[in-house]
C-alpha atoms as a PDB file:
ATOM      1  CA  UNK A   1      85.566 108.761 131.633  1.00  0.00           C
ATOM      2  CA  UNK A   2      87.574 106.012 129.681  1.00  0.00           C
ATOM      3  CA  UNK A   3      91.120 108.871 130.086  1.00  0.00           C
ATOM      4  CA  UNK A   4      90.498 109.078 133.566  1.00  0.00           C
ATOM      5  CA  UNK A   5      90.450 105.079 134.359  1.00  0.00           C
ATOM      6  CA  UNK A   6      93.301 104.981 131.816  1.00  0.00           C
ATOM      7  CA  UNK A   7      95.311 107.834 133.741  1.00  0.00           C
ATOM      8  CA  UNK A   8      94.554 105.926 137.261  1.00  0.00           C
ATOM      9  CA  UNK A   9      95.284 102.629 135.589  1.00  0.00           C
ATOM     10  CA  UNK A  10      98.685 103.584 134.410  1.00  0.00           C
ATOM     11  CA  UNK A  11      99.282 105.298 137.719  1.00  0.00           C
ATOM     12  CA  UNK A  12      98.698 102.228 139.326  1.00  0.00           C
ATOM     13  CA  UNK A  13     100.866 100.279 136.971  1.00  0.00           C
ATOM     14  CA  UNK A  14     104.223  98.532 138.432  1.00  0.00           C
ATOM     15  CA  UNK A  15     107.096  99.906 137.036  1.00  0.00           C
ATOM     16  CA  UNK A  16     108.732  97.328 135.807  1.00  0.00           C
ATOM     17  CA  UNK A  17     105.589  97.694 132.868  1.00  0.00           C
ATOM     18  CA  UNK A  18     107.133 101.114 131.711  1.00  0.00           C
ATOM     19  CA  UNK A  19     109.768  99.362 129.774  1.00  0.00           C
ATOM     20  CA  UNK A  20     109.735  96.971 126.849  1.00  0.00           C
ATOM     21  CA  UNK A  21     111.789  93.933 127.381  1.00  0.00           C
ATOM     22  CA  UNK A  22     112.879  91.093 125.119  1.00  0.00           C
ATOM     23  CA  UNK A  23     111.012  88.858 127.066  1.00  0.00           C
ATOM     24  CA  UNK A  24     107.426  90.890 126.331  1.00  0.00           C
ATOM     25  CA  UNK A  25     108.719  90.803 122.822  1.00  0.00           C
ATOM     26  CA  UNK A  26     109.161  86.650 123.374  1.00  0.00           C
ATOM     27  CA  UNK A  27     104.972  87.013 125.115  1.00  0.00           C
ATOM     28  CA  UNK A  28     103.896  88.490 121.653  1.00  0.00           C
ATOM     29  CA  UNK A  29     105.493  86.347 119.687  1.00  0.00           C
ATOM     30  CA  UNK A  30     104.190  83.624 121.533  1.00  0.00           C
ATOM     31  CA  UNK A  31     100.653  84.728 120.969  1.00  0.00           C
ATOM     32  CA  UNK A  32     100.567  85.346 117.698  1.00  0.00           C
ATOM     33  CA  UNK A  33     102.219  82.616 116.343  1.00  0.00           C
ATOM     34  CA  UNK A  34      99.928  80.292 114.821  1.00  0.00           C
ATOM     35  CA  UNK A  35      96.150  80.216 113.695  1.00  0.00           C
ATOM     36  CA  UNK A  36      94.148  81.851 116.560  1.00  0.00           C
ATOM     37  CA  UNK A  37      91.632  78.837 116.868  1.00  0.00           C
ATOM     38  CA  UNK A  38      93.100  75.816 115.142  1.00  0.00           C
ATOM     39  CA  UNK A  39      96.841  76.120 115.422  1.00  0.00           C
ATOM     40  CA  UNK A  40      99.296  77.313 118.203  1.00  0.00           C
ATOM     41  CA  UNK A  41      99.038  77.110 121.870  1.00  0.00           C
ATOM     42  CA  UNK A  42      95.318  76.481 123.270  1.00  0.00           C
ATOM     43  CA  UNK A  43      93.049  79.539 123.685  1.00  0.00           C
ATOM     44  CA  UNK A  44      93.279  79.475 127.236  1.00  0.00           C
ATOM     45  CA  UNK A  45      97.404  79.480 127.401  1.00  0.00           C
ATOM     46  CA  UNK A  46      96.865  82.061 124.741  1.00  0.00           C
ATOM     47  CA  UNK A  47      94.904  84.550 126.983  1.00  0.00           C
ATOM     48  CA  UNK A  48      96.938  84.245 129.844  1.00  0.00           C
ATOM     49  CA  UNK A  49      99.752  85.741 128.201  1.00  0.00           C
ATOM     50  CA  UNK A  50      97.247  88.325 126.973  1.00  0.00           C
ATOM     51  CA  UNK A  51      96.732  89.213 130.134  1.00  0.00           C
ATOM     52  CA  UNK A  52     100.317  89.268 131.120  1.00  0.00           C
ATOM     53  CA  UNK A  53     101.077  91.628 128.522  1.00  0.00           C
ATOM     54  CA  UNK A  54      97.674  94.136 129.211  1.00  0.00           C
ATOM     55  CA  UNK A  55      99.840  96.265 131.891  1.00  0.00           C
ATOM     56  CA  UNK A  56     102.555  96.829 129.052  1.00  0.00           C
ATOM     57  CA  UNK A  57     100.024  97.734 126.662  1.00  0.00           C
ATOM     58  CA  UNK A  58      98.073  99.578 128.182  1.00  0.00           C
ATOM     59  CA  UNK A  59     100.381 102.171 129.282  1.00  0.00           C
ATOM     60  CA  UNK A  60     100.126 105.452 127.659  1.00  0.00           C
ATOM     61  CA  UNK A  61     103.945 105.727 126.657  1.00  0.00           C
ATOM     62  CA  UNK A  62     107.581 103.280 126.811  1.00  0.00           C
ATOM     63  CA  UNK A  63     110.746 105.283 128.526  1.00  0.00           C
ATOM     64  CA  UNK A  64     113.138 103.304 126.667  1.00  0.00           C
ATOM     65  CA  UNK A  65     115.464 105.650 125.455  1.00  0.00           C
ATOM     66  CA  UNK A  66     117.418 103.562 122.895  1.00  0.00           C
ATOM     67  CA  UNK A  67     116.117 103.725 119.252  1.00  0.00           C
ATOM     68  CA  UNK A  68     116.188  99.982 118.361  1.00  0.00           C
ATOM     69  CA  UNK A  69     114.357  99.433 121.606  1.00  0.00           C
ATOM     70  CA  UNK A  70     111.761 101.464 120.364  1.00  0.00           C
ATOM     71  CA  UNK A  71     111.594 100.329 116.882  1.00  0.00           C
ATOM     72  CA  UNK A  72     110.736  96.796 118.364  1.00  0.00           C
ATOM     73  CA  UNK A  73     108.250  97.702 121.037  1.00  0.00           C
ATOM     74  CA  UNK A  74     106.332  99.390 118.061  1.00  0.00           C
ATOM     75  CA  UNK A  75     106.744  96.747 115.829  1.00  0.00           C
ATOM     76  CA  UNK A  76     105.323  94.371 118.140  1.00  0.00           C
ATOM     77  CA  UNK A  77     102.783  96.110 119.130  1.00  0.00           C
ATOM     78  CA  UNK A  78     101.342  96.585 115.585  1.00  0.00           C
ATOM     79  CA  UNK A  79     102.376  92.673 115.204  1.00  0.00           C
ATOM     80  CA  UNK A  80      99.897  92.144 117.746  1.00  0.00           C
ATOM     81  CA  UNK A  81      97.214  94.416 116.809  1.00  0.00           C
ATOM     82  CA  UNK A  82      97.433  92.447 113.490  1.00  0.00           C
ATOM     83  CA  UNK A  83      96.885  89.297 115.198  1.00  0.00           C
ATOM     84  CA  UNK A  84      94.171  90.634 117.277  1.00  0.00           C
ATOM     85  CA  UNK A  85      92.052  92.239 114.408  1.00  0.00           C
ATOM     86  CA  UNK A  86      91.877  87.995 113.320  1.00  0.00           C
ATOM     87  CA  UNK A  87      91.066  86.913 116.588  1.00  0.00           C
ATOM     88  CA  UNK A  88      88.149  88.229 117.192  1.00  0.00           C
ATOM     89  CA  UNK A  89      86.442  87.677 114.016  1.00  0.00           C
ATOM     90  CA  UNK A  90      87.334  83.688 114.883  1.00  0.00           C
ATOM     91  CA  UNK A  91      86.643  84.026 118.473  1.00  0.00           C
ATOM     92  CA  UNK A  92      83.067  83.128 119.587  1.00  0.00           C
ATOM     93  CA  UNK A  93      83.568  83.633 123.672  1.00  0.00           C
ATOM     94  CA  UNK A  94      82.747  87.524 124.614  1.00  0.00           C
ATOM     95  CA  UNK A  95      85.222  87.375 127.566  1.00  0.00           C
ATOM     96  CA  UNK A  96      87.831  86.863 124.978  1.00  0.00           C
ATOM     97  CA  UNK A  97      86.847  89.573 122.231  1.00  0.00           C
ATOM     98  CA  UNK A  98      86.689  91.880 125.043  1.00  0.00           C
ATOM     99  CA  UNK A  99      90.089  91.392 126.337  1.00  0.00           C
ATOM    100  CA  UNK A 100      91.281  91.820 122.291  1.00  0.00           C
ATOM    101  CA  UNK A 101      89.256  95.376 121.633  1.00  0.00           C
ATOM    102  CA  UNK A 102      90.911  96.802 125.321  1.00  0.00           C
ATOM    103  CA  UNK A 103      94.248  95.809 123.443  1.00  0.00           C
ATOM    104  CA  UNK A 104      93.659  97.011 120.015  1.00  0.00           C
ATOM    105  CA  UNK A 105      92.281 100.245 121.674  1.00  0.00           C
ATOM    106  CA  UNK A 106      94.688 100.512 124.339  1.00  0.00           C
ATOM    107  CA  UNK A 107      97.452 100.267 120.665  1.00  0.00           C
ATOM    108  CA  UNK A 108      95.491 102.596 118.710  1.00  0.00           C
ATOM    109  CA  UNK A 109      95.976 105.133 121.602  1.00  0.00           C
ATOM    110  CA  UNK A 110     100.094 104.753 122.105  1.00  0.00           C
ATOM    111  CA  UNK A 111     102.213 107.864 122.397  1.00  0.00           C
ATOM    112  CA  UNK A 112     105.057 106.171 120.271  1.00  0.00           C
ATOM    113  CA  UNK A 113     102.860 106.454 116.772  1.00  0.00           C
ATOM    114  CA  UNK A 114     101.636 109.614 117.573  1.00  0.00           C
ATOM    115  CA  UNK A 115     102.539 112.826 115.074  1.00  0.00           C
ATOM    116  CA  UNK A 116     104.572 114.721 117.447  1.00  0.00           C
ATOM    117  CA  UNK A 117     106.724 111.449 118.033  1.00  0.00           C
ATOM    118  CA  UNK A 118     107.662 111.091 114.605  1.00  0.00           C
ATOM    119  CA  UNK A 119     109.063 114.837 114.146  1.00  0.00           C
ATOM    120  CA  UNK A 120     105.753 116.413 112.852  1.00  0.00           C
ATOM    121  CA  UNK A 121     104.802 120.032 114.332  1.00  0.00           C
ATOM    122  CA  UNK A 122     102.465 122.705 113.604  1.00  0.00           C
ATOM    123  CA  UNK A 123     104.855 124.709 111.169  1.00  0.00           C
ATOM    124  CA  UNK A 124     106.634 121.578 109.817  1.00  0.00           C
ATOM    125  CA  UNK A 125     104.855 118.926 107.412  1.00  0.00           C
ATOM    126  CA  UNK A 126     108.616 117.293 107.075  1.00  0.00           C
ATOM    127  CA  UNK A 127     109.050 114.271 109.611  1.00  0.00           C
ATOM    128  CA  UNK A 128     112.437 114.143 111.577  1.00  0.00           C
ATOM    129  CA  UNK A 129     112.277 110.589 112.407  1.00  0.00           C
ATOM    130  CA  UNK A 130     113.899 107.747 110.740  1.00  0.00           C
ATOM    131  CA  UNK A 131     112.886 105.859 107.787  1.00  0.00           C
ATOM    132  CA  UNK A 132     112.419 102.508 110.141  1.00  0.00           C
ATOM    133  CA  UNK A 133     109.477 104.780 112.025  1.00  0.00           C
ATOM    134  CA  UNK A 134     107.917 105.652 109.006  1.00  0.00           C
ATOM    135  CA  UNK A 135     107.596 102.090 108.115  1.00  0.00           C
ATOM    136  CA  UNK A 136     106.436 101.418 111.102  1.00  0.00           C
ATOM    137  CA  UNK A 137     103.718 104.699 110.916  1.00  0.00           C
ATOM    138  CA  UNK A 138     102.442 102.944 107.639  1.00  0.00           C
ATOM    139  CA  UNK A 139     101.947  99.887 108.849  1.00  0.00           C
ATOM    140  CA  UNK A 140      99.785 101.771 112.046  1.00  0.00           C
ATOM    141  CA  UNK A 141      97.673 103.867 108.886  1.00  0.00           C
ATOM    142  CA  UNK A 142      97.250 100.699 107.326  1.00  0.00           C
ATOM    143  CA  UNK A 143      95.789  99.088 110.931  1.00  0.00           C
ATOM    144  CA  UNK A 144      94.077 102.179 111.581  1.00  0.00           C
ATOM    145  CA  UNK A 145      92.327 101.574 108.321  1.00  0.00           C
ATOM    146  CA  UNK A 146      91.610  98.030 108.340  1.00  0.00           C
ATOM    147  CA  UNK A 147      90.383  98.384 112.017  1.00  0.00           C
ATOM    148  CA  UNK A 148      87.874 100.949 110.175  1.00  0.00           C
ATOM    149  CA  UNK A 149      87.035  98.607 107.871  1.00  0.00           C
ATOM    150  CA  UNK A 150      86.036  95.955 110.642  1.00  0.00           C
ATOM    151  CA  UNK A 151      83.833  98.479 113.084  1.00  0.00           C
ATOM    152  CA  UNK A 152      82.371  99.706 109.821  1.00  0.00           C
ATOM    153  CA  UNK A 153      81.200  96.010 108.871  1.00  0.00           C
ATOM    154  CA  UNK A 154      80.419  95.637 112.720  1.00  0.00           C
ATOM    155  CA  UNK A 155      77.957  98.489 113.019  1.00  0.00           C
ATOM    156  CA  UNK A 156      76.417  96.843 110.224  1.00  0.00           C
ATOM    157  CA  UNK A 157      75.731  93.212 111.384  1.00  0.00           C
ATOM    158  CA  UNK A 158      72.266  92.737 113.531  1.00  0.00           C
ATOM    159  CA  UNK A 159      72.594  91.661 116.972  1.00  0.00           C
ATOM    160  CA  UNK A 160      75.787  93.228 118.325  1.00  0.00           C
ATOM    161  CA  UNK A 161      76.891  92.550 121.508  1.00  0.00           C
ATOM    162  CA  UNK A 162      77.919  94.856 124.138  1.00  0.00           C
ATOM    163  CA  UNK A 163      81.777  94.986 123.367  1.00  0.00           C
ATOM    164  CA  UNK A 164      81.629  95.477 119.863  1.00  0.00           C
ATOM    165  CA  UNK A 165      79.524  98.059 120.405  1.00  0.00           C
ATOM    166  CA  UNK A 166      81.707  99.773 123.161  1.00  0.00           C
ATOM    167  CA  UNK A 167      85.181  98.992 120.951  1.00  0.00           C
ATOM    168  CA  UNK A 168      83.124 100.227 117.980  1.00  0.00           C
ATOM    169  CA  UNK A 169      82.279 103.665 119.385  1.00  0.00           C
ATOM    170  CA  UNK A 170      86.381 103.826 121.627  1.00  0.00           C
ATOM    171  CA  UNK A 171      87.501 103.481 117.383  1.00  0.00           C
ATOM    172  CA  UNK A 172      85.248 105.813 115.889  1.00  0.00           C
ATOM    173  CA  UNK A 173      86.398 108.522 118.344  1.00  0.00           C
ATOM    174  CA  UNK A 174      89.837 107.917 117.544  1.00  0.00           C
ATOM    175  CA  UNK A 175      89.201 107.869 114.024  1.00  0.00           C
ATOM    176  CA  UNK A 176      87.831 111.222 113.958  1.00  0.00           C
ATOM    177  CA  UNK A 177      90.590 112.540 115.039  1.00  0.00           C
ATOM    178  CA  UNK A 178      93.537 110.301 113.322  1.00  0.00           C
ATOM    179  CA  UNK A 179      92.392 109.308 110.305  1.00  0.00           C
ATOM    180  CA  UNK A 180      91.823 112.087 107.628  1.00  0.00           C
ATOM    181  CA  UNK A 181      88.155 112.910 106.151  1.00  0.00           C
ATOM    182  CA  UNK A 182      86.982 109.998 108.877  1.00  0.00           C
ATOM    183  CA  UNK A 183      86.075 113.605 111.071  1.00  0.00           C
ATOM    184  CA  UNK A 184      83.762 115.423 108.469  1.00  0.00           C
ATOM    185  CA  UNK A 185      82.366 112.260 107.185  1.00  0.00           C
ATOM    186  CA  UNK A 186      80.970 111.095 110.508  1.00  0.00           C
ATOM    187  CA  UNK A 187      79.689 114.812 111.283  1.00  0.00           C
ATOM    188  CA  UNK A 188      78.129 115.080 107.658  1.00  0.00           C
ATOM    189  CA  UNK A 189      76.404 112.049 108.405  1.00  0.00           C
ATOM    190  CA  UNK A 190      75.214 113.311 112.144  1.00  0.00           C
ATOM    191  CA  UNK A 191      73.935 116.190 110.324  1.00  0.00           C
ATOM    192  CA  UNK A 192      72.216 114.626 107.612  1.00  0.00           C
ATOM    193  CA  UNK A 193      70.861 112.348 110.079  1.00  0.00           C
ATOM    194  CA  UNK A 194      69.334 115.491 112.252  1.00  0.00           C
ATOM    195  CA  UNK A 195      68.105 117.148 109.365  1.00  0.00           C
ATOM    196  CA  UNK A 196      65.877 113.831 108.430  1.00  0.00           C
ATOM    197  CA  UNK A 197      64.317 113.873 111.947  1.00  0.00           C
ATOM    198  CA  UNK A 198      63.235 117.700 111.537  1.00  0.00           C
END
């Protein structure tokens, strides 16, 4: 259901959102910069341009065609996924965490860091990308993992609201199938769960 209101949504999307632009690259910037709650522009200001920025992110793929374009829109994009992964373990307002798990999500899920987009195939374990991408694929492994890390300690914690709960299961179905061992450790655990019921 979720790829189907993604497909329409991107669809629907002007297309002046299927490029990135210096000035989205001056809307991250502007959001991350400073502490999420005590420093930087007030929370309010600080969605806004959240929401500004949602139709860029939320696309499934850029059509720049010039390398260094790329190289920033990814490197912004994890910039911001950074940011977000603080903000809503600061943020108290549910309207607001919401908005940051669509984004982190909506990141997670990009074309540009996928496998095939760095030069991996089925027959070839070699990359044919450039060393600035596979900085840049680190950095998303080292997201990926820390966003594991912060569902893992959510699914934990009594009490979870709605959105955590929704962003928690989005992330464990993209870990299964992007991070390695993530797959056969949440089926061993389905299984050892259905074989304590019997």
């Amino acid at each position: 259901m979720d790829s189907v209101v993604g497909l329409l949504r991107s669809l629907s999307l002007a297309p002046h959102h299927a490029r990135w632009t210096p000035h989205v690259t001056k809307l991250v910037l502007q959001v991350v910069n400073g502490n999420p709650i005590l420093g930087g522009i007030p929370i309010a200001q600080r969605m806004r341009l959240l929401n500004t920025l949602e139709p860029y992110i939320v696309r499934p793929c850029f059509q720049n065609t010039v390398d260094a374009e790329i190289l920033r829109a990814k490197d912004d994009m994890l910039l911001l996924w950074e940011y977000l992964l603080e903000f809503v373990n600061v943020v108290k307002d549910s309207t607001y965490r919401r908005k940051a798990y669509t984004l982190v999500v909506a990141i997670m899920e990009r074309d540009e860091f996928s496998l095939t987009k760095l030069g991996f195939n089925a027959t070839s374990q070699v990359p044919k990308c450039s060393p600035q991408h596979l900085q840049l694929a680190q950095r998303y492994k080292t997201l990926m993992i820390q966003t594991f890390v912060t569902v893992m300690k959510q699914m934990k914690t009594k009490g979870r609201f709605a959105e955590i709960i929704h962003f928690s299961a989005q992330s464990m179905a993209i870990f299964f199938f992007t991070l390695p061992l993530v797959g056969g450790k949440i089926v061993d655990a389905l299984e050892k769960k259905t074989n304590f019921r019997t």
